[in-house]
N, C-alpha and C. Protein backbone atom coordinates (compact mmCIF):
# COMPACT_ATOMS: atom_id res chain seq x y z
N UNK A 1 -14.54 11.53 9.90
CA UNK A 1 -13.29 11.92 9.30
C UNK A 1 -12.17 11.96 10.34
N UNK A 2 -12.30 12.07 11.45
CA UNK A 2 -11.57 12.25 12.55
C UNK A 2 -11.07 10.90 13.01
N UNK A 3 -11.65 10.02 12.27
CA UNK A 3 -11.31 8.89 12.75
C UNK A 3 -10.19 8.40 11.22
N UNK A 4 -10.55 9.02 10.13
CA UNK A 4 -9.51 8.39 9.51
C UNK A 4 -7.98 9.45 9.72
N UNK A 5 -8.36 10.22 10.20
CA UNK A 5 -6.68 11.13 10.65
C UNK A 5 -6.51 10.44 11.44
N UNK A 6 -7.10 9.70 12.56
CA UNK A 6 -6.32 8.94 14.09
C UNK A 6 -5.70 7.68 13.23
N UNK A 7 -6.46 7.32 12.01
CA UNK A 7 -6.08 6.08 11.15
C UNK A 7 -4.57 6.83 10.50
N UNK A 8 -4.08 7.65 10.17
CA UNK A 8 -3.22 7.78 9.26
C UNK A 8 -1.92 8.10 10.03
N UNK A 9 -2.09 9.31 11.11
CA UNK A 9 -1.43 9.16 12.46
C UNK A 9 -0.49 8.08 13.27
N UNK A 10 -1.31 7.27 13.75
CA UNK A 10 -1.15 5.95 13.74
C UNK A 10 -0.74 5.21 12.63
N UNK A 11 -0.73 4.97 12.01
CA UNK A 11 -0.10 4.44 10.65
C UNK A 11 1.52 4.99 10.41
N UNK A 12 1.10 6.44 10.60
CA UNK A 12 2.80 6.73 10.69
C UNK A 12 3.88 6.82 11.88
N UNK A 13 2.60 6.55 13.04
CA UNK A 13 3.60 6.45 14.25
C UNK A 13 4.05 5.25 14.33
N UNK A 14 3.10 4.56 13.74
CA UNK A 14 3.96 2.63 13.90
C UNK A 14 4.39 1.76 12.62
N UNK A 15 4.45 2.56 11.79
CA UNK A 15 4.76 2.48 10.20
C UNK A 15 3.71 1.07 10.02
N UNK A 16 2.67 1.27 10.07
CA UNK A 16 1.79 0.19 10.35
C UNK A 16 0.86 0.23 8.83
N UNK A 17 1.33 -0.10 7.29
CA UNK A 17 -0.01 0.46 6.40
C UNK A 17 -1.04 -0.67 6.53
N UNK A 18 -1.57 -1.49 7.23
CA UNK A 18 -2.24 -1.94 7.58
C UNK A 18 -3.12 -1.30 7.99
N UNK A 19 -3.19 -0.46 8.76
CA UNK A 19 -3.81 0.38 9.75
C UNK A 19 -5.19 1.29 8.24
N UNK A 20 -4.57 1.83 7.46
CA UNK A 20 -5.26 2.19 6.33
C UNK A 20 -5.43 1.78 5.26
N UNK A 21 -5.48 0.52 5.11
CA UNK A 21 -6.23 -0.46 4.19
C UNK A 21 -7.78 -0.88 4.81
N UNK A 22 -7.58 -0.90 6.52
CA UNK A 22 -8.90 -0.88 6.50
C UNK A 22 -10.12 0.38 6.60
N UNK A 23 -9.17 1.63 6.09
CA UNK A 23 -10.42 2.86 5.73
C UNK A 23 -10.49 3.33 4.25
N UNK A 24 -8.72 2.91 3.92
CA UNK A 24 -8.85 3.43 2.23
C UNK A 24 -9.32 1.79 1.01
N UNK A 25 -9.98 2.42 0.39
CA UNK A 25 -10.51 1.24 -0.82
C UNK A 25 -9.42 1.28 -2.07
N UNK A 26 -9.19 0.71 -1.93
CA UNK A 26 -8.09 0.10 -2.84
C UNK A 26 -8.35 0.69 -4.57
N UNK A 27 -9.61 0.87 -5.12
CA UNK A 27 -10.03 1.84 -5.94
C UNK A 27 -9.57 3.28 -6.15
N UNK A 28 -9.27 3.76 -4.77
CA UNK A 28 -8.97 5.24 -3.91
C UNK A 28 -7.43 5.28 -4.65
N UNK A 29 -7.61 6.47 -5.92
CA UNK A 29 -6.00 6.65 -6.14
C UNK A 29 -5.59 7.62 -5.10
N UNK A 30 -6.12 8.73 -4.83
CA UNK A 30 -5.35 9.39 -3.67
C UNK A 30 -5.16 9.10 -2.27
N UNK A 31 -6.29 7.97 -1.78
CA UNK A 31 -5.86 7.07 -0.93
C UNK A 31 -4.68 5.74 -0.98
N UNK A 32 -4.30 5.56 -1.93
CA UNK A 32 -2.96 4.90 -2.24
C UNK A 32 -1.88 5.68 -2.28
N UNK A 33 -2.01 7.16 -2.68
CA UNK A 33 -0.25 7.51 -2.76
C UNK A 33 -0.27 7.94 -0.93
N UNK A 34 -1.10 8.07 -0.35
CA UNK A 34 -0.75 8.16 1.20
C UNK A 34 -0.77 6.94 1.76
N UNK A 35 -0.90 6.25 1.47
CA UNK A 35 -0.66 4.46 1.57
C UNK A 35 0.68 3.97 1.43
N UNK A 36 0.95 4.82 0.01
CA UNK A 36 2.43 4.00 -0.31
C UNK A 36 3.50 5.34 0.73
N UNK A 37 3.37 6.39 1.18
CA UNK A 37 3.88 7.09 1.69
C UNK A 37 4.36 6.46 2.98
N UNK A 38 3.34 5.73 3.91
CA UNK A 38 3.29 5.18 4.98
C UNK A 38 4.35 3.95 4.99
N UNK A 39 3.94 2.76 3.41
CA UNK A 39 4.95 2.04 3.22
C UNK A 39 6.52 2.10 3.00
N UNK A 40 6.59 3.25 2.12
CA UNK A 40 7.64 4.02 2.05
C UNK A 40 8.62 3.87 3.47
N UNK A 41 8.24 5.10 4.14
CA UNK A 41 8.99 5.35 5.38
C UNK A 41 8.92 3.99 6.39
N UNK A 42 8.16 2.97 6.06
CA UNK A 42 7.92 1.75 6.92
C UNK A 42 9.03 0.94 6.82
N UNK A 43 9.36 1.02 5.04
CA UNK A 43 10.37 0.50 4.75
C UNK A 43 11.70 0.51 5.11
N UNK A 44 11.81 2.04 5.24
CA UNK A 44 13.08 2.90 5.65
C UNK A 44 13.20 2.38 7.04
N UNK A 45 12.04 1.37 7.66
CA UNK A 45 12.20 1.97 8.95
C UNK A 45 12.28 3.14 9.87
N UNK A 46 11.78 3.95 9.14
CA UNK A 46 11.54 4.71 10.04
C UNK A 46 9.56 5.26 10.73
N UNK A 47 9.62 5.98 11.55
CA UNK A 47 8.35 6.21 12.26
C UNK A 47 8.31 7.39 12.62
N UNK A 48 7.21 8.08 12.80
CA UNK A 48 7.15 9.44 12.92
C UNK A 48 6.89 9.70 14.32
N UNK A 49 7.12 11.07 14.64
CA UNK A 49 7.45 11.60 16.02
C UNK A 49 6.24 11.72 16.89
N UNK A 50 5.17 12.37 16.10
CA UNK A 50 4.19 12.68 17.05
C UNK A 50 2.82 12.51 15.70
N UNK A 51 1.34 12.86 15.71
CA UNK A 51 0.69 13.10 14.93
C UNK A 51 0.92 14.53 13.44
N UNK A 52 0.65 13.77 12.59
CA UNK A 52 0.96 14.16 11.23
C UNK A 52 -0.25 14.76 10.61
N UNK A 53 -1.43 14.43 10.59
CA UNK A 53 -2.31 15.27 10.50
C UNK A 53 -3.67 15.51 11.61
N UNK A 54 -4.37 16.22 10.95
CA UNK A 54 -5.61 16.88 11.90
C UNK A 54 -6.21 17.52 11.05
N UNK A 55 -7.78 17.45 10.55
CA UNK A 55 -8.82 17.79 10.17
C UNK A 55 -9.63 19.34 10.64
N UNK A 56 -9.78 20.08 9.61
CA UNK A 56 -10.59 21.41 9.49
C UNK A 56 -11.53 21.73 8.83
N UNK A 57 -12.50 22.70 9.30
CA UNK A 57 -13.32 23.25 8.44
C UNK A 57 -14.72 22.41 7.52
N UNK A 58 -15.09 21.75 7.69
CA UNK A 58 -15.55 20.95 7.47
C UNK A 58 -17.27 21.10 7.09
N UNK A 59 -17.08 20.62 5.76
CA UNK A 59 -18.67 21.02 4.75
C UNK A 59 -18.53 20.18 4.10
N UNK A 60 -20.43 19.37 4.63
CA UNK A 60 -20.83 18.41 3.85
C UNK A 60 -20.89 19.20 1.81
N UNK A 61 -20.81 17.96 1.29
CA UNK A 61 -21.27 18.53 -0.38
C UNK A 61 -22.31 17.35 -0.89
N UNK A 62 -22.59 16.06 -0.14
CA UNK A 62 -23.41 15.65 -0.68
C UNK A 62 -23.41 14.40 0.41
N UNK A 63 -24.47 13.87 0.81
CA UNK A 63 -25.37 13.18 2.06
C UNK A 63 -26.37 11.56 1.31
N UNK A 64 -26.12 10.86 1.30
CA UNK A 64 -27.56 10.10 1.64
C UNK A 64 -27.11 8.69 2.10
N UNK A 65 -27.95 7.67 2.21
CA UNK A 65 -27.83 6.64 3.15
C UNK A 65 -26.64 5.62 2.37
N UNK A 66 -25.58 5.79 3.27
CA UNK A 66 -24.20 4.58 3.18
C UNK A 66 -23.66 5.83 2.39
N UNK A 67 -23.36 6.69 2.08
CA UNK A 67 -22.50 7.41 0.59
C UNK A 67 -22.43 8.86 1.50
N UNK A 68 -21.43 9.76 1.65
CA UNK A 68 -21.00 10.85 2.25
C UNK A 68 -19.94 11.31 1.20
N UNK A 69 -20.03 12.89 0.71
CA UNK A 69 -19.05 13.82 0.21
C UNK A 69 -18.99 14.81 0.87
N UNK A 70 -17.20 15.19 1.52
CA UNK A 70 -17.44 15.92 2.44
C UNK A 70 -16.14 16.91 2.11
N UNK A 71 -16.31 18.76 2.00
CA UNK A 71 -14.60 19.06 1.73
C UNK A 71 -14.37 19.62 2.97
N UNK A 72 -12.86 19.38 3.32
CA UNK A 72 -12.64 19.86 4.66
C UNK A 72 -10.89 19.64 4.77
N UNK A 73 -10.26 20.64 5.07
CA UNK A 73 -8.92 21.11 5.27
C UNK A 73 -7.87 20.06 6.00
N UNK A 74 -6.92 19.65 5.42
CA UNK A 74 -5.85 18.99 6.16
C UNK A 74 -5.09 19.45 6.39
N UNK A 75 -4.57 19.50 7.81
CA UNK A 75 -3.35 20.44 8.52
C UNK A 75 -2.63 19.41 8.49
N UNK A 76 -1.12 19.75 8.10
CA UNK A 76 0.07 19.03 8.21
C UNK A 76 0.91 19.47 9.16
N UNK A 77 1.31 18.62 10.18
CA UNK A 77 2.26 18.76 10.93
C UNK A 77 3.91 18.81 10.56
N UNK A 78 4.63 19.64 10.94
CA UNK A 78 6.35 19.35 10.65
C UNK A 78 6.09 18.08 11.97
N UNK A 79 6.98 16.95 11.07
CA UNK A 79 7.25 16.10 11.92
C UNK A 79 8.35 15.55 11.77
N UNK A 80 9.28 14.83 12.74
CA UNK A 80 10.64 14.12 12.62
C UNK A 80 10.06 12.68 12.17
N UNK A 81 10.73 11.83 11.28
CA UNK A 81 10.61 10.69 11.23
C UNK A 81 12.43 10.30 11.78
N UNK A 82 11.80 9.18 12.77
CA UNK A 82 13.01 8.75 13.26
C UNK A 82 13.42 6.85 12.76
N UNK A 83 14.98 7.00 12.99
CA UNK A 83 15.10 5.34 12.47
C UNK A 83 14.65 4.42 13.92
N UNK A 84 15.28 3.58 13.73
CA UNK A 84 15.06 2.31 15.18
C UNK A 84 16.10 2.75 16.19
N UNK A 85 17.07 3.16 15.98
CA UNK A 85 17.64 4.05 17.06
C UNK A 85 17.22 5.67 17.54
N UNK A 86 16.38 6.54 16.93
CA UNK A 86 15.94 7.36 17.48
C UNK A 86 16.50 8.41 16.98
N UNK A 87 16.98 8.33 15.57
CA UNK A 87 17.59 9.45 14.65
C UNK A 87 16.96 9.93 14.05
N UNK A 88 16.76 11.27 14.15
CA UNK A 88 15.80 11.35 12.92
C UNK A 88 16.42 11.92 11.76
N UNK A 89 15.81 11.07 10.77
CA UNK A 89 16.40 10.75 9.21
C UNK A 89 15.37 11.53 7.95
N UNK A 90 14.25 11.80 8.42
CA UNK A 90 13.72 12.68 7.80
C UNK A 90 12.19 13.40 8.35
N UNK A 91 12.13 14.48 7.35
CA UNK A 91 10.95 15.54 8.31
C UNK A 91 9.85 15.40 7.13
N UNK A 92 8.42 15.74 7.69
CA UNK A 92 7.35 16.15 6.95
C UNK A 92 7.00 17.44 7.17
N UNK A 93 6.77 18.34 6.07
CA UNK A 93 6.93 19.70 6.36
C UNK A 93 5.50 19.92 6.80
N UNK A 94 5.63 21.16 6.89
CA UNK A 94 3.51 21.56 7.22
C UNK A 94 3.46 22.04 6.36
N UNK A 95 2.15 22.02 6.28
CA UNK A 95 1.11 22.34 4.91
C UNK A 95 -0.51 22.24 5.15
N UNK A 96 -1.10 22.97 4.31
CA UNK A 96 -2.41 22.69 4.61
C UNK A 96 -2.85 22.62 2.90
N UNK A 97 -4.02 22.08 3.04
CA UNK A 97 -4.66 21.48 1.90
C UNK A 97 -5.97 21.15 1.75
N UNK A 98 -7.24 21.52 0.93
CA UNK A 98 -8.59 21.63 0.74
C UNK A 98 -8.47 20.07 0.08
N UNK A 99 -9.27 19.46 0.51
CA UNK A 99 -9.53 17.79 0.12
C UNK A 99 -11.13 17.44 0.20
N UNK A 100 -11.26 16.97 -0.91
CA UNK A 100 -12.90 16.57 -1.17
C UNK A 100 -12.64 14.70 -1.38
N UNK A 101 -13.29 14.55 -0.19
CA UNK A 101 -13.38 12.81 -0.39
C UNK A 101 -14.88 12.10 0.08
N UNK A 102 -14.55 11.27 -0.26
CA UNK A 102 -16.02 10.73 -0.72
C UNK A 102 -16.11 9.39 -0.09
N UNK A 103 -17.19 8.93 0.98
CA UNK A 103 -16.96 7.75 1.82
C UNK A 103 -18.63 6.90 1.29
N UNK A 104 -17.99 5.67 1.77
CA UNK A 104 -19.31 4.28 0.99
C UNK A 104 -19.17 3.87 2.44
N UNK A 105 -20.22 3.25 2.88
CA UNK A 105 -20.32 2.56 4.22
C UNK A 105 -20.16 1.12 3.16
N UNK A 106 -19.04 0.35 3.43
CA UNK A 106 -19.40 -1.09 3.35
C UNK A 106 -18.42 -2.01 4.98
N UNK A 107 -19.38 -2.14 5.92
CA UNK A 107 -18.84 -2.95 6.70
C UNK A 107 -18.65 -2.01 8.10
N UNK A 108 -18.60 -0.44 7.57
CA UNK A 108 -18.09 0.56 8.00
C UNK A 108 -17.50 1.65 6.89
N UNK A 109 -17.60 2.62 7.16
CA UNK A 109 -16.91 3.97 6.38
C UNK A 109 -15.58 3.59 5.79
N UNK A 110 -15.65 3.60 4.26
CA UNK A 110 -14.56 3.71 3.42
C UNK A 110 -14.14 4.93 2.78
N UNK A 111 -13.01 5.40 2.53
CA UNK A 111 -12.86 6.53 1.98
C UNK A 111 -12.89 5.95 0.34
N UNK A 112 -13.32 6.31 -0.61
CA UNK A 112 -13.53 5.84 -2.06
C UNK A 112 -13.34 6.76 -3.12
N UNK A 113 -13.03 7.66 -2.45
CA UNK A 113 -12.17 9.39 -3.16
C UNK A 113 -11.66 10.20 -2.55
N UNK A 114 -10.35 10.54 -2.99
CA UNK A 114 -9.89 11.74 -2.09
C UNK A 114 -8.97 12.38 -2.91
N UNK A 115 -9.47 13.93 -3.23
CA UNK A 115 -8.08 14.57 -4.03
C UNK A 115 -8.23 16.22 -3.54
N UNK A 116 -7.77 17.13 -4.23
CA UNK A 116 -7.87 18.52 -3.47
C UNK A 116 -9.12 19.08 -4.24
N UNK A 117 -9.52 19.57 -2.90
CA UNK A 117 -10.62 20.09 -3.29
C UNK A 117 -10.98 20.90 -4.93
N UNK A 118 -11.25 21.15 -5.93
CA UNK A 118 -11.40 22.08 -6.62
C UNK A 118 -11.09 21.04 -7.68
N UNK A 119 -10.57 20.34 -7.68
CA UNK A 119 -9.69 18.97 -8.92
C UNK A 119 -10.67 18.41 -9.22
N UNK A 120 -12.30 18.35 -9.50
CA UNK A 120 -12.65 17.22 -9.31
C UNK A 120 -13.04 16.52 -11.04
């Protein structure tokens, strides 16, 4: 999981949604509206300041070979998103949030669900 926050991070430091197409499955509705979020501000041109999230707390809910369900806390960073000159044009507030997502190994770890925990 730590590796798809360095994926989303990255994604918003280089407005790159490339970067998470190759962890989110295209199936993944809550992996698309943080997809189109990334495109969004990519569009705007703009890029974010520093890392945007970071992973907590963390409990498996269900295990077996290629398939992982796991719920575990997303910390949101306040962050500046800046334009191509170094303005910043808009912020991401902090927040935290219980998220239950659900990964398929095909090729490597896909995320193939993700919504707040308790929604399911």
């Amino acid at each position: 999981m730590r590796h798809i926050a360095m994926r989303v991070n990255t994604a918003f430091k280089e407005a790159n949604p490339a970067l998470l197409r190759r962890v989110f499955a295209e199936e993944c509705v809550g992996c698309q509206i943080i997809l189109n979020d990334v495109v969004e501000f990519a569009d705007a041109g703009l890029r974010a300041d520093g890392d945007t999230w970071s992973f907590d707390d963390f409990a498996p809910v269900a295990w077996a070979p290629g398939y992982a369900s796991i719920v575990f806390r997303v910390v949101q960073e306040r962050v500046a998103f800046r334009d191509r000159e170094g303005v910043p044009r808009r912020e991401m507030a902090d927040n935290e949030v219980d998220i239950l997502a659900t990964l398929e190994y095909q090729r490597g770890w896909r995320v193939i669900e993700w919504h707040r925990a308790g929604n399911e």
